[in-house]
Protein backbone atom coordinates (compact mmCIF):
# COMPACT_ATOMS: atom_id res chain seq x y z
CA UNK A 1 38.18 6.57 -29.60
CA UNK A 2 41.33 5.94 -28.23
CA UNK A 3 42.14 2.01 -27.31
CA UNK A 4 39.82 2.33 -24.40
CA UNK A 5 37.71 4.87 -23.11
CA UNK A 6 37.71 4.23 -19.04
CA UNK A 7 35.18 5.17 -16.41
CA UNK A 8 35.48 4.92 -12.47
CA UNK A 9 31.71 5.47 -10.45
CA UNK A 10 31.91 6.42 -7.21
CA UNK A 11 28.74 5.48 -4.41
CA UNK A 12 27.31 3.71 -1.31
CA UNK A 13 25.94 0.08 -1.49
CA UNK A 14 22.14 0.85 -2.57
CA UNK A 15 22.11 3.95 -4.11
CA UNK A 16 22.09 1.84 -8.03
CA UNK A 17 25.91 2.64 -8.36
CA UNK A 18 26.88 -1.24 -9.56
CA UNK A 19 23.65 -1.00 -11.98
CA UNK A 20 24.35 2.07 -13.66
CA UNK A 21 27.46 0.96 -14.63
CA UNK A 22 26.12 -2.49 -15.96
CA UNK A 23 22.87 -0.24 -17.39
CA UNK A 24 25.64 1.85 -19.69
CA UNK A 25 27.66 -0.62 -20.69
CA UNK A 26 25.09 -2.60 -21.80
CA UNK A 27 23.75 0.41 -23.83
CA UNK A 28 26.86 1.19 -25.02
CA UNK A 29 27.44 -2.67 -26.26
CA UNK A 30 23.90 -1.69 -28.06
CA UNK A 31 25.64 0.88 -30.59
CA UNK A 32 28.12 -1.68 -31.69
CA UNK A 33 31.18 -1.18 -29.10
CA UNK A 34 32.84 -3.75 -26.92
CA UNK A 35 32.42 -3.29 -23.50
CA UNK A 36 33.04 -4.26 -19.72
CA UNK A 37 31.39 -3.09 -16.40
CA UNK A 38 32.55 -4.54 -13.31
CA UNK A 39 32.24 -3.36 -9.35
CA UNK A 40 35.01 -3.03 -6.64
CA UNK A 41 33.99 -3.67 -3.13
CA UNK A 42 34.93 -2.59 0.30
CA UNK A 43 32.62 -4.20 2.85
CA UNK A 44 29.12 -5.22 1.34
CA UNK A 45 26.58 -3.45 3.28
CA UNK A 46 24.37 -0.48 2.43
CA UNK A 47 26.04 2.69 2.53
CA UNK A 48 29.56 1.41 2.68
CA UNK A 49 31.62 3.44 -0.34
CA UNK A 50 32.78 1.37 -3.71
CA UNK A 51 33.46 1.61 -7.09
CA UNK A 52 32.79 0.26 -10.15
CA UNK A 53 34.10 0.36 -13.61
CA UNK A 54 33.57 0.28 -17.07
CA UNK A 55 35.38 0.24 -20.41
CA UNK A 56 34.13 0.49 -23.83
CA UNK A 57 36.69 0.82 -26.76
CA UNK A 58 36.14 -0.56 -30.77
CA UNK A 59 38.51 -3.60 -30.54
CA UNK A 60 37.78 -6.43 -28.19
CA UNK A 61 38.52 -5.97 -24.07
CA UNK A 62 41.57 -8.53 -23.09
CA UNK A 63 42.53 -6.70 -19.39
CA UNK A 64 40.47 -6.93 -16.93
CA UNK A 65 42.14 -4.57 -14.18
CA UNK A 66 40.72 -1.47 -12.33
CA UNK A 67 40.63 1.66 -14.47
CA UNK A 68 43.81 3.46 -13.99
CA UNK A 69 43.31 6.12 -16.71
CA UNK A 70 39.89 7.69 -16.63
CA UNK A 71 38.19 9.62 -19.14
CA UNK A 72 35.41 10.24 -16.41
CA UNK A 73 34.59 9.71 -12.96
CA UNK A 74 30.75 9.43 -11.99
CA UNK A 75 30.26 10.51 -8.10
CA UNK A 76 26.91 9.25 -7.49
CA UNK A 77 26.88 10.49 -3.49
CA UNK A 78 28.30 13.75 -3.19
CA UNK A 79 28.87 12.87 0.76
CA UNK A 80 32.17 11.53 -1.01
CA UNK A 81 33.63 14.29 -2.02
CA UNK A 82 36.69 15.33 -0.12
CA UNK A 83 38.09 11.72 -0.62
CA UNK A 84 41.49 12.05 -2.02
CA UNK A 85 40.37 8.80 -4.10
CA UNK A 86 37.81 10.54 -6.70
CA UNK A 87 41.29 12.41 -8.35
CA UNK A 88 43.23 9.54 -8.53
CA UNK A 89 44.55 8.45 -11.77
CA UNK A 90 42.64 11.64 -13.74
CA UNK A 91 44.35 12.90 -16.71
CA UNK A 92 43.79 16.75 -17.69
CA UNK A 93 40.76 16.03 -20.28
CA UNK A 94 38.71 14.06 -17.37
CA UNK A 95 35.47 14.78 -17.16
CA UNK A 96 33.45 14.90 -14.04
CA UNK A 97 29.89 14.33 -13.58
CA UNK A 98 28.51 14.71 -9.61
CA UNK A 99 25.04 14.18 -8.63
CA UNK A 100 24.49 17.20 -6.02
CA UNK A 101 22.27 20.35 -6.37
CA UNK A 102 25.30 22.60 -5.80
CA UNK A 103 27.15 24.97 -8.65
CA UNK A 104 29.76 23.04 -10.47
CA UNK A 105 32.05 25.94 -10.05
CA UNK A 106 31.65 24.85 -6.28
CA UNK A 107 32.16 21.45 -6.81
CA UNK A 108 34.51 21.60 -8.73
CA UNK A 109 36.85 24.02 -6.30
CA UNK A 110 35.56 21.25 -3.23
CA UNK A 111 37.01 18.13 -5.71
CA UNK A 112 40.52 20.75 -5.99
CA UNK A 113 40.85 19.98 -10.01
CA UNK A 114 41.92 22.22 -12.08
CA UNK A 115 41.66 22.36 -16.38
CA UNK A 116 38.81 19.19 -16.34
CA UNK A 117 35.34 19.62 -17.31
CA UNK A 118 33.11 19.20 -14.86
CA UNK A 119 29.06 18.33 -15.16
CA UNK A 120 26.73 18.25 -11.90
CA UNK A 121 23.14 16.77 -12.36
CA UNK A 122 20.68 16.94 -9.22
CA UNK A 123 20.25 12.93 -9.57
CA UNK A 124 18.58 12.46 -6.15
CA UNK A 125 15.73 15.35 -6.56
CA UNK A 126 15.22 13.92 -10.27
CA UNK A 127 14.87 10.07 -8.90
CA UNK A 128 12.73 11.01 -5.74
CA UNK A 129 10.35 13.12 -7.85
CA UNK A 130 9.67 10.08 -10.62
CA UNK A 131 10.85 6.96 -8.37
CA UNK A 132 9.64 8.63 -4.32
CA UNK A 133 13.70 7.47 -3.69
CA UNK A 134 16.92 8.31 -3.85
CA UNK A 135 18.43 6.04 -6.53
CA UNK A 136 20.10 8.65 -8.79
CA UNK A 137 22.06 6.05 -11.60
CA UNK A 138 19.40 6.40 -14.78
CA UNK A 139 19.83 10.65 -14.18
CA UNK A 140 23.16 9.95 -14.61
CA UNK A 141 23.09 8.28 -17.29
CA UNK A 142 21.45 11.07 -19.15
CA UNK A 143 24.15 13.73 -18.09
CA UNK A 144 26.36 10.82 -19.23
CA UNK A 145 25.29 11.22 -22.54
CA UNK A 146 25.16 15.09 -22.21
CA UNK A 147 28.87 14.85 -21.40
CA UNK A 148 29.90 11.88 -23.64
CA UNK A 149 28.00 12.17 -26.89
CA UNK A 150 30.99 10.63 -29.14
CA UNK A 151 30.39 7.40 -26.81
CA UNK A 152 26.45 7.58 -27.44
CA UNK A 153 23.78 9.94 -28.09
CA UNK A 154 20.84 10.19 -25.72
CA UNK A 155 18.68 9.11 -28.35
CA UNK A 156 20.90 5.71 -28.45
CA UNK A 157 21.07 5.89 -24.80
CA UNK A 158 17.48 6.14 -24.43
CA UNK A 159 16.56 3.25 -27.34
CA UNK A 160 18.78 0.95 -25.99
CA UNK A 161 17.56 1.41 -22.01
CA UNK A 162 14.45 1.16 -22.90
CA UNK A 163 15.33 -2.29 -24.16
CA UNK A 164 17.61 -2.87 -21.05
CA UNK A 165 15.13 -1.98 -18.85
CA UNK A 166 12.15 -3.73 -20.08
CA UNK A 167 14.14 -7.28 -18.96
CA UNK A 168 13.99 -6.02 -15.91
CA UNK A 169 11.04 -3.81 -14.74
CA UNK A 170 7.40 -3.22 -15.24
CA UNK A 171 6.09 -0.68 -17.96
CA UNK A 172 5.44 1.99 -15.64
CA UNK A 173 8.84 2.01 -13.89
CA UNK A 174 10.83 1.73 -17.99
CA UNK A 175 8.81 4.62 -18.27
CA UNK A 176 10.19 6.79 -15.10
CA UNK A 177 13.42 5.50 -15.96
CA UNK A 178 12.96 6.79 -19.11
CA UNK A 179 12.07 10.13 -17.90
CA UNK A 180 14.83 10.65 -15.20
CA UNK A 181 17.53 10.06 -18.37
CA UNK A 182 15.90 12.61 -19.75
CA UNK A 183 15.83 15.18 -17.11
CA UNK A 184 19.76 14.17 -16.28
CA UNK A 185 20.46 14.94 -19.71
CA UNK A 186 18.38 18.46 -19.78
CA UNK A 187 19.45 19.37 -16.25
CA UNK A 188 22.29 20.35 -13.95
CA UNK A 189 25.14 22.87 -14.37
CA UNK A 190 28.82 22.39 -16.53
CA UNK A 191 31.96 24.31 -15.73
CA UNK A 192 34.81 23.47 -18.64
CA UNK A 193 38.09 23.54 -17.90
């Protein structure tokens, strides 16, 4: 890994963006790697648009800025796309990973890159079909580690979420969680380059 490896999410206020960031880092952290996950907001409401951010590298964190030089942007709400924002600061190896139903080739032309890899995961039909909402961050995380195996494997991912989660939820719901990382890693479509 280079000095850091940087990640920008893109969402709404309640759709799990700010957790899924905190959710990976803290399973990355698990696998021995320092890490930091923080959020950007615009106005806090539900639905408004913001980001949030994580870096993970092998030697300890010391900046604490925005990520300027992403190895991968998440787009969590697809309604986002067509926001000159999503491309900013991309380098030519940045991955992509969208939660929407559509082709990635089609994505991928809608986002205009060109040369980056791009992953697409249908996060909300996964999360409504285990969860009966639209909360698409653990499917994510799964095509995360689909995308991003050198950062962890799924079998990491899914070890140390199932710790992560357990703080935080009942059985049954570490259990869907479980389930939706599973299908987001299995799932979706990948056009390279």
């Amino acid at each position: 890994m280079s000095k850091y490896f940087e990640i920008r999410w893109h969402g709404r206020g309640g759709q799990g963006t700010v957790t899924g960031a905190k959710s990976l880092a803290e399973a990355v952290q698990g696998t021995g790697k320092n890490i930091s996950a923080f959020p950007e907001y615009g106005p806090e409401r539900r639905g408004a648009p913001l980001k949030a951010f994580n870096r993970f590298s092998d030697d300890n964190i010391r900046i604490h800025t925005s990520v300027k030089n992403l190895d991968v942007v998440i787009i969590a709400d697809p309604t986002l796309i067509g926001n000159n924002a999503l491309t900013e600061g991309i380098k030519k190896n940045t991955i992509f990973i969208v939660n929407t139903e559509k082709p990635a080739v089609e994505i991928k032309k809608a986002l205009n890159i060109n040369g980056q890899t791009l992953f697409t995961v249908p996060a909300n039909s996964i999360s409504k079909k285990n969860f009966n909402k639209e909360i698409p961050n653990s499917a994510m995380l799964g095509t995360f580690a689909k995308a991003c195996e050198h950062i962890i494997s799924l079998e990491d991912l899914v070890k140390e979420s199932k710790h992560i989660f357990s703080k935080m939820l009942g059985a049954s719901l570490v259990d869907k969680n479980i389930e939706a990382i599973k299908e987001g890693y299995r799932f979706g479509d990948v056009v390279y380059g």
